[in-house]
N, C-alpha and C. Protein backbone atom coordinates (compact mmCIF):
# COMPACT_ATOMS: atom_id res chain seq x y z
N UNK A 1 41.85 3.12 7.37
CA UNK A 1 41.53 2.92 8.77
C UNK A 1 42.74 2.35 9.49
N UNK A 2 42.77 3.02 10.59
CA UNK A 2 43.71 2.33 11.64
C UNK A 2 43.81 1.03 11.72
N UNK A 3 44.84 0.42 12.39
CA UNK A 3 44.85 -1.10 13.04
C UNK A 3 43.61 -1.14 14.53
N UNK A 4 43.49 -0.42 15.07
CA UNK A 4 42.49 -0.30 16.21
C UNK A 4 41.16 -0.50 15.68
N UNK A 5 40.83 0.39 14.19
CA UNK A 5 39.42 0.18 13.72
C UNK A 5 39.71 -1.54 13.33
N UNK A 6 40.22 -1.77 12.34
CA UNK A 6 40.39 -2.93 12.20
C UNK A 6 40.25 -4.02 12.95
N UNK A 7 40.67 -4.26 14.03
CA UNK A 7 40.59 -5.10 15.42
C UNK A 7 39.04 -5.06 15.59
N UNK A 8 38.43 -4.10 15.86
CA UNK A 8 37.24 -3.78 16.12
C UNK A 8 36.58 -4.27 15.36
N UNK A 9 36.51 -4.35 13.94
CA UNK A 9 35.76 -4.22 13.29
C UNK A 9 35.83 -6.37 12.97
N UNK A 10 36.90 -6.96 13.48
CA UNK A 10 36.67 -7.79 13.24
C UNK A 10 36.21 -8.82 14.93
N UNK A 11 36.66 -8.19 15.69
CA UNK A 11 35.65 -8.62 17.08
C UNK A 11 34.59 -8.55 17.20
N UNK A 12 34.19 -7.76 15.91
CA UNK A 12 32.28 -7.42 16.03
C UNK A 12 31.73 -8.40 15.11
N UNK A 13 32.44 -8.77 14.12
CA UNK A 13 32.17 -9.84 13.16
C UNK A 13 31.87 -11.01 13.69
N UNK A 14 33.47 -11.79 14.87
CA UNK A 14 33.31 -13.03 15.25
C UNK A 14 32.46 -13.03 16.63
N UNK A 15 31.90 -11.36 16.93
CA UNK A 15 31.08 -11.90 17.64
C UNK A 15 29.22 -11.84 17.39
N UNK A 16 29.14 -11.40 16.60
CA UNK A 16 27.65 -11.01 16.10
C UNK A 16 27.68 -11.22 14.50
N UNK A 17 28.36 -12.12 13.52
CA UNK A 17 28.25 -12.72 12.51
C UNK A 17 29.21 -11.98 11.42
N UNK A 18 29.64 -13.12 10.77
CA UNK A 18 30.60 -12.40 9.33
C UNK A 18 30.13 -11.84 8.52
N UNK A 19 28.49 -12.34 8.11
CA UNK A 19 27.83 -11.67 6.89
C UNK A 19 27.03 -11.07 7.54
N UNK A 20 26.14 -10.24 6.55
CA UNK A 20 24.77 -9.32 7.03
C UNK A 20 23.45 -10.00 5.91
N UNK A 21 22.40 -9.78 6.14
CA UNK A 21 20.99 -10.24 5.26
C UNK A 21 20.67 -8.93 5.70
N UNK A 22 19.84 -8.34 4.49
CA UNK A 22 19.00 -7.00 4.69
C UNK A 22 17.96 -7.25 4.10
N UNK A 23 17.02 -6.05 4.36
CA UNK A 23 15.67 -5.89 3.74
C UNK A 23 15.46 -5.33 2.81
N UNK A 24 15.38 -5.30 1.62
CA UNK A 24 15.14 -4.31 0.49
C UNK A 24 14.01 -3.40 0.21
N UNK A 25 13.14 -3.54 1.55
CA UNK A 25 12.57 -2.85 1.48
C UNK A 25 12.51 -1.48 2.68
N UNK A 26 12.43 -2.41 3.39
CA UNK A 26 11.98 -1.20 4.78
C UNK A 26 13.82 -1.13 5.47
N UNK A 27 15.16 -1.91 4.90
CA UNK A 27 16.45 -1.96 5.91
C UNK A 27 16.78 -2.48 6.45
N UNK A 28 15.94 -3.13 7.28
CA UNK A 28 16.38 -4.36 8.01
C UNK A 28 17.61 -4.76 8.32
N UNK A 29 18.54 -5.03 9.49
CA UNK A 29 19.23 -5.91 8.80
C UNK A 29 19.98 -6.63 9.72
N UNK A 30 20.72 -8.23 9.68
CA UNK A 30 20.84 -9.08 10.80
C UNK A 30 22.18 -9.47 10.48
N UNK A 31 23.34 -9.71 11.05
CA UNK A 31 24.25 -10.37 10.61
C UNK A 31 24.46 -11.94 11.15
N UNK A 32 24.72 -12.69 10.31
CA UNK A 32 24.85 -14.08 10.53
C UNK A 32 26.18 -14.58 10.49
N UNK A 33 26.44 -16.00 11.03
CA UNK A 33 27.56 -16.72 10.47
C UNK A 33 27.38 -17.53 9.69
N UNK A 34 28.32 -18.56 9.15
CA UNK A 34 28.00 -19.34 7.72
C UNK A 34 26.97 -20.58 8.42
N UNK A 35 27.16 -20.82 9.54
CA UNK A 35 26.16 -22.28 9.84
C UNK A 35 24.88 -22.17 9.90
N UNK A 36 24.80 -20.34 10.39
CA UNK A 36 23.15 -20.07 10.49
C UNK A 36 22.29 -19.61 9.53
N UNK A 37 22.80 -19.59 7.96
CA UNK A 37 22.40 -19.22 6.99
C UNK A 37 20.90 -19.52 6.83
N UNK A 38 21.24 -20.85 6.94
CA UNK A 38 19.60 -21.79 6.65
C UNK A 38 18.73 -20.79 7.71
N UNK A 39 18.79 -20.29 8.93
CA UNK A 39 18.07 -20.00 10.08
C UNK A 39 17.73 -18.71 9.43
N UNK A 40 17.80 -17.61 8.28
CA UNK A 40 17.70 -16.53 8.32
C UNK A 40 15.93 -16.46 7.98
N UNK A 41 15.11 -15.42 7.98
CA UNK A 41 14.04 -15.35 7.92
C UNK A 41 13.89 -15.33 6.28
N UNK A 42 12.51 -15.73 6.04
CA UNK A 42 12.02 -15.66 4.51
C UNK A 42 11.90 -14.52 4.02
N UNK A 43 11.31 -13.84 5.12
CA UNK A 43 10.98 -12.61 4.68
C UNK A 43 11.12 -11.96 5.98
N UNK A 44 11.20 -10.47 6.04
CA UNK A 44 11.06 -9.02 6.90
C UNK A 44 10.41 -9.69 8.07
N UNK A 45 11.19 -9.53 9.36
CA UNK A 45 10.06 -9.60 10.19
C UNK A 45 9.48 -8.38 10.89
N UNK A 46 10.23 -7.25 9.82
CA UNK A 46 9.26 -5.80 10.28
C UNK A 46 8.19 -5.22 9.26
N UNK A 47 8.45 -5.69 8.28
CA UNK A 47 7.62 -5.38 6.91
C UNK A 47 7.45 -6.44 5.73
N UNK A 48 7.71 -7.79 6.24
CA UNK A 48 7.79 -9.07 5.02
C UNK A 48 8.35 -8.64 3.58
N UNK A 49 9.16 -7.94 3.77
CA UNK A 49 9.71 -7.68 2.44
C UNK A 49 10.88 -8.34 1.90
N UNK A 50 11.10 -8.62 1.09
CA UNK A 50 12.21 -9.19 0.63
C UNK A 50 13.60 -9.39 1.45
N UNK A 51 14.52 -10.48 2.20
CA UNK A 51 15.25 -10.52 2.55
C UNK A 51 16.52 -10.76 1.31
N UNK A 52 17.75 -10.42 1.51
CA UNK A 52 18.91 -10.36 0.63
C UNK A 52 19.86 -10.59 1.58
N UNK A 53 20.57 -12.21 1.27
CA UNK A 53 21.51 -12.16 1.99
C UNK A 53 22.97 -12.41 1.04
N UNK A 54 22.72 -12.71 -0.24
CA UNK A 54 23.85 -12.64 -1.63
C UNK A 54 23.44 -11.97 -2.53
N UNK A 55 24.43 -11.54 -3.18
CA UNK A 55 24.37 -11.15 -4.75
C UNK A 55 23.26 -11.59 -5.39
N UNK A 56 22.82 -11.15 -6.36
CA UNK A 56 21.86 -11.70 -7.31
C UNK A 56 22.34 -12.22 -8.16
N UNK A 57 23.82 -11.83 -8.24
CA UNK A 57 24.17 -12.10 -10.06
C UNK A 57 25.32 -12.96 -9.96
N UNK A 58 26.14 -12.88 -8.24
CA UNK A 58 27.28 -14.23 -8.62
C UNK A 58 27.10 -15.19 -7.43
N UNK A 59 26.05 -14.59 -6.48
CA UNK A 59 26.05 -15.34 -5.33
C UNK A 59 26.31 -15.01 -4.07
N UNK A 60 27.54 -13.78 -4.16
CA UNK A 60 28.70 -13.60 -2.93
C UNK A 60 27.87 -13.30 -2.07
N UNK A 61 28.55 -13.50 -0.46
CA UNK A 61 28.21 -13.14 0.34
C UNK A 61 28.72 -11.41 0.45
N UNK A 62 28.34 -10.59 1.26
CA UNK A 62 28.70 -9.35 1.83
C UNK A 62 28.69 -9.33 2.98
N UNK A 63 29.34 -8.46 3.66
CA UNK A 63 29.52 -8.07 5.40
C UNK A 63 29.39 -6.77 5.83
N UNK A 64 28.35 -5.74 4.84
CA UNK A 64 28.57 -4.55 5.57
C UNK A 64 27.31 -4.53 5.29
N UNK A 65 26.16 -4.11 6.44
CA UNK A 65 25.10 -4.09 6.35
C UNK A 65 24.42 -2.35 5.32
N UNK A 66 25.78 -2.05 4.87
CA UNK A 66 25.27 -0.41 3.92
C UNK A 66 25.86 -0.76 2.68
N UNK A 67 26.04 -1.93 2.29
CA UNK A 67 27.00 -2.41 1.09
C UNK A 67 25.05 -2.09 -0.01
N UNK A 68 25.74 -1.27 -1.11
CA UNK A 68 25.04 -1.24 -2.42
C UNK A 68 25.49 -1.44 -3.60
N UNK A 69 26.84 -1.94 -3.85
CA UNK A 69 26.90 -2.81 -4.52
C UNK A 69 27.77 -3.94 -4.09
N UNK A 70 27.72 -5.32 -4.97
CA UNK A 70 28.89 -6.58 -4.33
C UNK A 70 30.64 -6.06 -4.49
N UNK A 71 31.15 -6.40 -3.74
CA UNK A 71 32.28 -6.49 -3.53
C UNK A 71 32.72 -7.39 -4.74
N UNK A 72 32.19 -8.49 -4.81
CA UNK A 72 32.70 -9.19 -5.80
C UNK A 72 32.68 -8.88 -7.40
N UNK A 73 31.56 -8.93 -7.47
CA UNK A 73 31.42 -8.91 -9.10
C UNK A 73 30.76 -7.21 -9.68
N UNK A 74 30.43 -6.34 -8.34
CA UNK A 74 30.10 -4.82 -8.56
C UNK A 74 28.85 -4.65 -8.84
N UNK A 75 27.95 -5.99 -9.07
CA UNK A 75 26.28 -5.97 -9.54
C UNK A 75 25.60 -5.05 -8.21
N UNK A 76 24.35 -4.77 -8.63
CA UNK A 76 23.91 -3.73 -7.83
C UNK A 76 23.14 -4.27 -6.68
N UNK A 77 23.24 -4.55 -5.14
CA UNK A 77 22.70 -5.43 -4.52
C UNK A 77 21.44 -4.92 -4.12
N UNK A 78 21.07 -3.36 -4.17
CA UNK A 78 19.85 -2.78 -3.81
C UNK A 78 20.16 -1.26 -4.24
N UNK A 79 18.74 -0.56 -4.03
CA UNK A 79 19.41 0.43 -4.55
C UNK A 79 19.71 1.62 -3.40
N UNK A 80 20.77 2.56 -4.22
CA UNK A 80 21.89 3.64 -3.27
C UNK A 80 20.64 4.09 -2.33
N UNK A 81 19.61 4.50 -2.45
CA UNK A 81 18.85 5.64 -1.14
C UNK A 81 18.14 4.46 -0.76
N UNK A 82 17.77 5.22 0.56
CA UNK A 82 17.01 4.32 1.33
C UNK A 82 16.27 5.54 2.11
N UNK A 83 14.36 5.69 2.17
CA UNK A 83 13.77 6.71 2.65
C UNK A 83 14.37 8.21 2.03
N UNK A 84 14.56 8.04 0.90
CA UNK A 84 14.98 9.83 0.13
C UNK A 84 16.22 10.08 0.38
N UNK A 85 17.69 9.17 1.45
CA UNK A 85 18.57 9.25 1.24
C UNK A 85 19.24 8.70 1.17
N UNK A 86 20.84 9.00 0.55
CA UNK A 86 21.67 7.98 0.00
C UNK A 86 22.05 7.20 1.29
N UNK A 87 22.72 5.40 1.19
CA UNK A 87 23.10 5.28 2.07
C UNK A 87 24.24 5.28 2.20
N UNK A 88 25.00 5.22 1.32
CA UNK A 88 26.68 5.90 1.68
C UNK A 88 26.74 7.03 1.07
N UNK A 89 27.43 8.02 1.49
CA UNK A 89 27.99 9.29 0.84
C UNK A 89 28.88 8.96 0.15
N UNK A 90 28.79 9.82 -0.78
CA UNK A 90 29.30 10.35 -2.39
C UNK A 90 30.97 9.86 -1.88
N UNK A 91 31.27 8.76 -2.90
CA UNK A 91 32.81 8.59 -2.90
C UNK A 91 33.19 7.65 -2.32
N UNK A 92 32.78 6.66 -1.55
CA UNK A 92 32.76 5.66 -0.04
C UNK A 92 32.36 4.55 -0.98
């Protein structure tokens, strides 16, 4: 990616949160900053389903609300399809 995507991509961060929490079930998904962690919901507030805002297996945070596996340690944070399709394409 360009320096332009880049810029972008981090003006959208400091302005609508560094990390993301998703839904593992129905998608969901909200991005936060580190102070508002505590504030995130327990559960779905479209389907009460499971919220995920780290790793299962080392903790890390993530920042891309289509991330399926961690950046960090590669554990599987949910799984690849979502509604019968993948959510990143093959190779990404």
């Amino acid at each position: 990616m360009g320096k332009a995507a880049d810029w972008l991509r981090e003006e959208r961060r400091k302005t609508l949160g560094d990390w993301v929490a998703f839904c593992l079930k129905c998608g969901f998904a909200q991005r936060y900053f580190d102070e508002s962690e505590g504030e995130l919901p327990a559960a779905c507030p479209q389907c009460q389903g499971e919220i995920r805002s780290r790793c299962p297996a080392c903790d890390a945070r993530f920042s891309s609300a289509f991330a399926v596996d961690c950046e960090a340690c590669g554990a599987e944070l949910r799984p690849p399809i979502a509604f019968g399709t993948p959510i990143r394409k093959p190779g990404r």
